[in-house]
Every structure is written in structure tokens, then in C-alpha cells.
Protein backbone atom coordinates (compact mmCIF):
# COMPACT_ATOMS: atom_id res chain seq x y z
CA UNK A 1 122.09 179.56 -1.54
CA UNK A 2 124.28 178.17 -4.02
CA UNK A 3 127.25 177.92 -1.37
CA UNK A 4 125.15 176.28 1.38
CA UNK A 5 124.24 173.50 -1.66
CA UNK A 6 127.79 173.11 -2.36
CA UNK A 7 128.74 173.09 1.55
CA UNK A 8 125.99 170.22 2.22
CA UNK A 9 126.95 168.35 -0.91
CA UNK A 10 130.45 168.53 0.60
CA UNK A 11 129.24 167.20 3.77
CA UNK A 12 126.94 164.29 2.18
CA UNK A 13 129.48 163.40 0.06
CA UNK A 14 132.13 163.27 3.39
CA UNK A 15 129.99 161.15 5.32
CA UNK A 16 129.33 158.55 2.18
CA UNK A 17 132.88 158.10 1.75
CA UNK A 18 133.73 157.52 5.30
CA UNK A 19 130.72 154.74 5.28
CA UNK A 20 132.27 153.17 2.43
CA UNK A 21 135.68 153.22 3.35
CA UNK A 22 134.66 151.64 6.71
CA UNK A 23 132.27 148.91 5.20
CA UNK A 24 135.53 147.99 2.91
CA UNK A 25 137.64 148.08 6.33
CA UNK A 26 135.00 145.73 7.76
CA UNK A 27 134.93 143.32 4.46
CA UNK A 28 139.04 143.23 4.26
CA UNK A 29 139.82 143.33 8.24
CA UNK A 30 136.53 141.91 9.53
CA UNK A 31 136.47 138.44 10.84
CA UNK A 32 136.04 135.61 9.04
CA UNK A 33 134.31 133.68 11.99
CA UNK A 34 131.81 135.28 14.28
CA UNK A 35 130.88 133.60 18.01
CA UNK A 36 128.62 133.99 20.44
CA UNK A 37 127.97 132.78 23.53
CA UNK A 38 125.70 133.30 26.46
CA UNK A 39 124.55 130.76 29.49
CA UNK A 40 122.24 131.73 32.59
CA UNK A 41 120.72 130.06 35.19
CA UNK A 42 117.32 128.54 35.02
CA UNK A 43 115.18 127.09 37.97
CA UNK A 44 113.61 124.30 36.48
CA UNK A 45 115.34 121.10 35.39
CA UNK A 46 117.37 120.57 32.08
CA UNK A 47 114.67 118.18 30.47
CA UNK A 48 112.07 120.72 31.14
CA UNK A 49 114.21 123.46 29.93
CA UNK A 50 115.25 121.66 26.73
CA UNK A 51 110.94 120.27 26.50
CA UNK A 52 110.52 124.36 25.70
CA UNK A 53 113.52 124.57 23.60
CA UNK A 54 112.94 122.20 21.30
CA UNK A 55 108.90 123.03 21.31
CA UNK A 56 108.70 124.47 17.66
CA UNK A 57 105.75 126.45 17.89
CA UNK A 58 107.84 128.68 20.66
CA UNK A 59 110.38 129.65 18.37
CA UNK A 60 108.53 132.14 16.60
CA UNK A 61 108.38 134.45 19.78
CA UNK A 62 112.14 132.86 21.18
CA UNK A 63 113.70 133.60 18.20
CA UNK A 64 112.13 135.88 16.30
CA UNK A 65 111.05 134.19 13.20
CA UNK A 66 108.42 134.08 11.16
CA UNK A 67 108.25 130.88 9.94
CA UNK A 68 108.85 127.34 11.35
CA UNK A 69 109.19 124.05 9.60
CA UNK A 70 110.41 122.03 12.34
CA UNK A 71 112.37 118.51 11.99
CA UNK A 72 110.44 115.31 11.57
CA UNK A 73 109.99 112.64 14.60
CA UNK A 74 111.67 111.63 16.02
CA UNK A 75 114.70 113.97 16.41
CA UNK A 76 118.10 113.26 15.92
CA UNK A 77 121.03 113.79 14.22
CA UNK A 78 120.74 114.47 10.44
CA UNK A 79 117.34 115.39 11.03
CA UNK A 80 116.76 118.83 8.74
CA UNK A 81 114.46 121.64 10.27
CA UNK A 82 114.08 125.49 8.40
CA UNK A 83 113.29 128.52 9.51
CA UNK A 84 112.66 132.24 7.60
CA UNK A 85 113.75 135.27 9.45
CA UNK A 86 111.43 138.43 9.42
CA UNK A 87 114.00 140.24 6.87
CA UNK A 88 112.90 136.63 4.23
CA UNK A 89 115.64 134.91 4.54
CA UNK A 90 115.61 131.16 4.21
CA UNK A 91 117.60 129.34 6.92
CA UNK A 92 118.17 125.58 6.78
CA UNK A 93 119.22 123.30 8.92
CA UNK A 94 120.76 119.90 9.90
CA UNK A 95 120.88 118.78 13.58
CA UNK A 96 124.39 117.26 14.52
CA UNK A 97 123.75 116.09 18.14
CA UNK A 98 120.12 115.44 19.59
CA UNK A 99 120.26 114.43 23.71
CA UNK A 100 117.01 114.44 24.91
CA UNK A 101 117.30 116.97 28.47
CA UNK A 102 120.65 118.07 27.47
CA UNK A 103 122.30 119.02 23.97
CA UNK A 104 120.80 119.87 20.74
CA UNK A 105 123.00 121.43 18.42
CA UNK A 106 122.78 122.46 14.59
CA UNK A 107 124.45 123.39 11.57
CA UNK A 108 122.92 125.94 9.42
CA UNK A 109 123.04 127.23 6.18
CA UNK A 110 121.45 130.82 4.71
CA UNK A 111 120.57 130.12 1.41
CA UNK A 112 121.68 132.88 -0.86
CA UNK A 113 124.65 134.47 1.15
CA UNK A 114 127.82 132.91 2.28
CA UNK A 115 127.20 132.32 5.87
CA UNK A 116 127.18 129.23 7.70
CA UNK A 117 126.79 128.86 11.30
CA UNK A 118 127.02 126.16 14.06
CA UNK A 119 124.60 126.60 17.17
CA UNK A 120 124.16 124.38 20.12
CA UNK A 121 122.20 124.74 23.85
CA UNK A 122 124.16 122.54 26.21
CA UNK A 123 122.07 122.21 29.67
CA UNK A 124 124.20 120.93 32.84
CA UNK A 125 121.99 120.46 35.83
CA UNK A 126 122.73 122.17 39.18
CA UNK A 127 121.75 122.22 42.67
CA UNK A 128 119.10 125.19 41.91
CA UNK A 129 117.96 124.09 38.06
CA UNK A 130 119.84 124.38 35.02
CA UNK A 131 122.86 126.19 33.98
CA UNK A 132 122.18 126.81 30.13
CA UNK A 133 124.65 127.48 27.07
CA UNK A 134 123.82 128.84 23.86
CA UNK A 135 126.58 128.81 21.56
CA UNK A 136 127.03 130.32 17.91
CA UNK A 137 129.52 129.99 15.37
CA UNK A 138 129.24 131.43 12.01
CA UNK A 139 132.16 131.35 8.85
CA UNK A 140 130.88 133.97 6.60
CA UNK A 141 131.51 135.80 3.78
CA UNK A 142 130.73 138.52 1.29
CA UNK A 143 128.34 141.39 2.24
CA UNK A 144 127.41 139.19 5.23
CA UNK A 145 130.62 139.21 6.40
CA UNK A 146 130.24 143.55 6.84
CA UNK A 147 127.05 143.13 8.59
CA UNK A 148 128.64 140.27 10.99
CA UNK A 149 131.88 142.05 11.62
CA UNK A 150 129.29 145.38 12.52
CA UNK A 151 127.23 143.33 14.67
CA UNK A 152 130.12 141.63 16.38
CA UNK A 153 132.31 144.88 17.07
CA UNK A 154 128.82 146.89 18.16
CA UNK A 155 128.10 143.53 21.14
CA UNK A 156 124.88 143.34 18.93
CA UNK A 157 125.24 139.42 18.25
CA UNK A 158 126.06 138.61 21.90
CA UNK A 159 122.74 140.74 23.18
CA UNK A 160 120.69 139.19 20.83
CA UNK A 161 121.62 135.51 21.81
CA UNK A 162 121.39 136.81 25.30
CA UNK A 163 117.79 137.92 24.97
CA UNK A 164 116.88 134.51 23.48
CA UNK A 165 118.36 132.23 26.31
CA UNK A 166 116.93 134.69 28.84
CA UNK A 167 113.26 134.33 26.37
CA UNK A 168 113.86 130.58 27.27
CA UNK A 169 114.40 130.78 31.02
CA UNK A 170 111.43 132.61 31.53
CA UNK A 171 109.70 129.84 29.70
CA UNK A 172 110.90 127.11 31.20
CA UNK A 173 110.65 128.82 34.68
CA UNK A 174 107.09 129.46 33.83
């Protein structure tokens, strides 16, 4: 018994070291900016695309958050907006470019980790709709920086912006 104890705390003790030695790999090596970008094409046309986008009680289900306190009217640059993810943390947010039917971007700022991002939806219309853009980029830092360097090596940023532009074309194509 006593050598299967000693064999398993071997193991355990194996495994936590590799975990650590990687999540020190990821702080030192991982990057120091994170992107993501992903664009699809929606049948319906850009001002009704970016009508659903920028309709606040949606982004609860679009992206996943569970509380909204959207920007006052009307919109525009330097207009601040704030959102809490389910995990609590407090997003806010500044926009830096408001045009109604086709850009709205953001800066944003987690409060209480060192991680600042940049998002924007950029909506070109086509023959068929809408071709759609969301773009994402983050400078981070500290334990975020482990859990952004994870997410970008495992595609696990990229599918998640992904699902919420593809959230938004079904939407918009109603």
C-alpha cells in the first residue's frame, strides 16, 4: 500500500510540476498582445446588422454576459458603456469610433487585471448583404497574460469571437 502511495504521490507531484513549469513558459514566452479576428457573411444590410449589434439588451445572449450598462444617447465616441462577465469581472469601456450602419469600435479595460483590449465590428455592404468584421486586440499582462497565451495557442479566442459574429448573423438575418 505504502508503495502505490508513494508511486501516485510521484505521479501527482510529476504532473504539478509540468503544469507549473508550462504556466511559467506561457507567462515568460507568451505573447504580450493577443488578436482575434473573424468576418462572415450576413444577408441583411449593414445598418440592420449593426441596429442588432449595437441593441444592448442582445448582448447578454451575443456575448455572454451577465450584465449590461450600455452607453448613454446618443452614441459616439467617448461615450463609456460596462459590462460584467459570468466569471464577475468588471469590464469598462470607451467607444473610439461610432458610424451609424458601419463601425463601432471600443477600447476596454478589466478592472483588476492588466488587460486591455481594442474591439471593433466593421460592416462593408455587398451584393448579397453584409460582409462583417469583428476584430480584437488585447495587451495584457500578469496571470492574464497565461490564460490569454492558453487561449490563443488552444484557437479558443478565435472560436469564441467566431460564435459571437455568427450569434449576430443569425440575428440580423432573422
Amino acid at each position: 500500500m505504502k508503495k502505490i502511495l508513494k508511486w501516485i504521490g510521484i505521479i501527482l507531484g510529476g504532473l504539478l510540476g509540468l503544469i507549473l513549469i508550462a504556466a511559467l513558459g506561457l507567462y515568460i514566452f507568451g505573447p504580450d498582445s493577443v488578436t482575434a479576428r473573424s468576418e462572415v457573411e450576413i444577408t441583411a444590410s449593414p445598418e440592420a446588422v449593426f441596429a442588432e449589434f449595437t441593441n444592448y439588451d442582445d448582448w447578454y445572449e451575443l456575448w455572454d454576459v451577465v450584465e449590461v450598462t450600455p452607453p448613454p444617447e446618443p452614441q459616439g465616441a467617448g461615450s463609456a458603456f460596462r459590462f460584467v462577465e459570468p466569471d464577475g469581472t468588471v469590464v469598462n469601456g470607451v467607444i473610439t469610433q461610432y458610424e451609424a450602419g458601419r463601425v463601432f469600435a471600443a477600447d476596454l479595460k478589466m478592472e483588476g487585471l492588466e488587460a486591455d483590449f481594442s474591439f471593433s465590428l466593421t460592416l462593408e455592404p455587398t451584393d448579397t448583404g453584409t460582409q462583417a468584421v469583428l476584430y480584437n486586440e488585447g495587451k495584457v499582462g500578469g496571470p492574464m497574460k497565461v490564460m490569454m497565451a492558453a487561449y490563443a495557442l488552444t484557437g479558443e479566442l478565435d472560436a469564441y469571437y467566431a460564435l459571437v459574429i455568427n450569434r449576430l448573423k443569425t440575428k440580423a438575418e432573422g
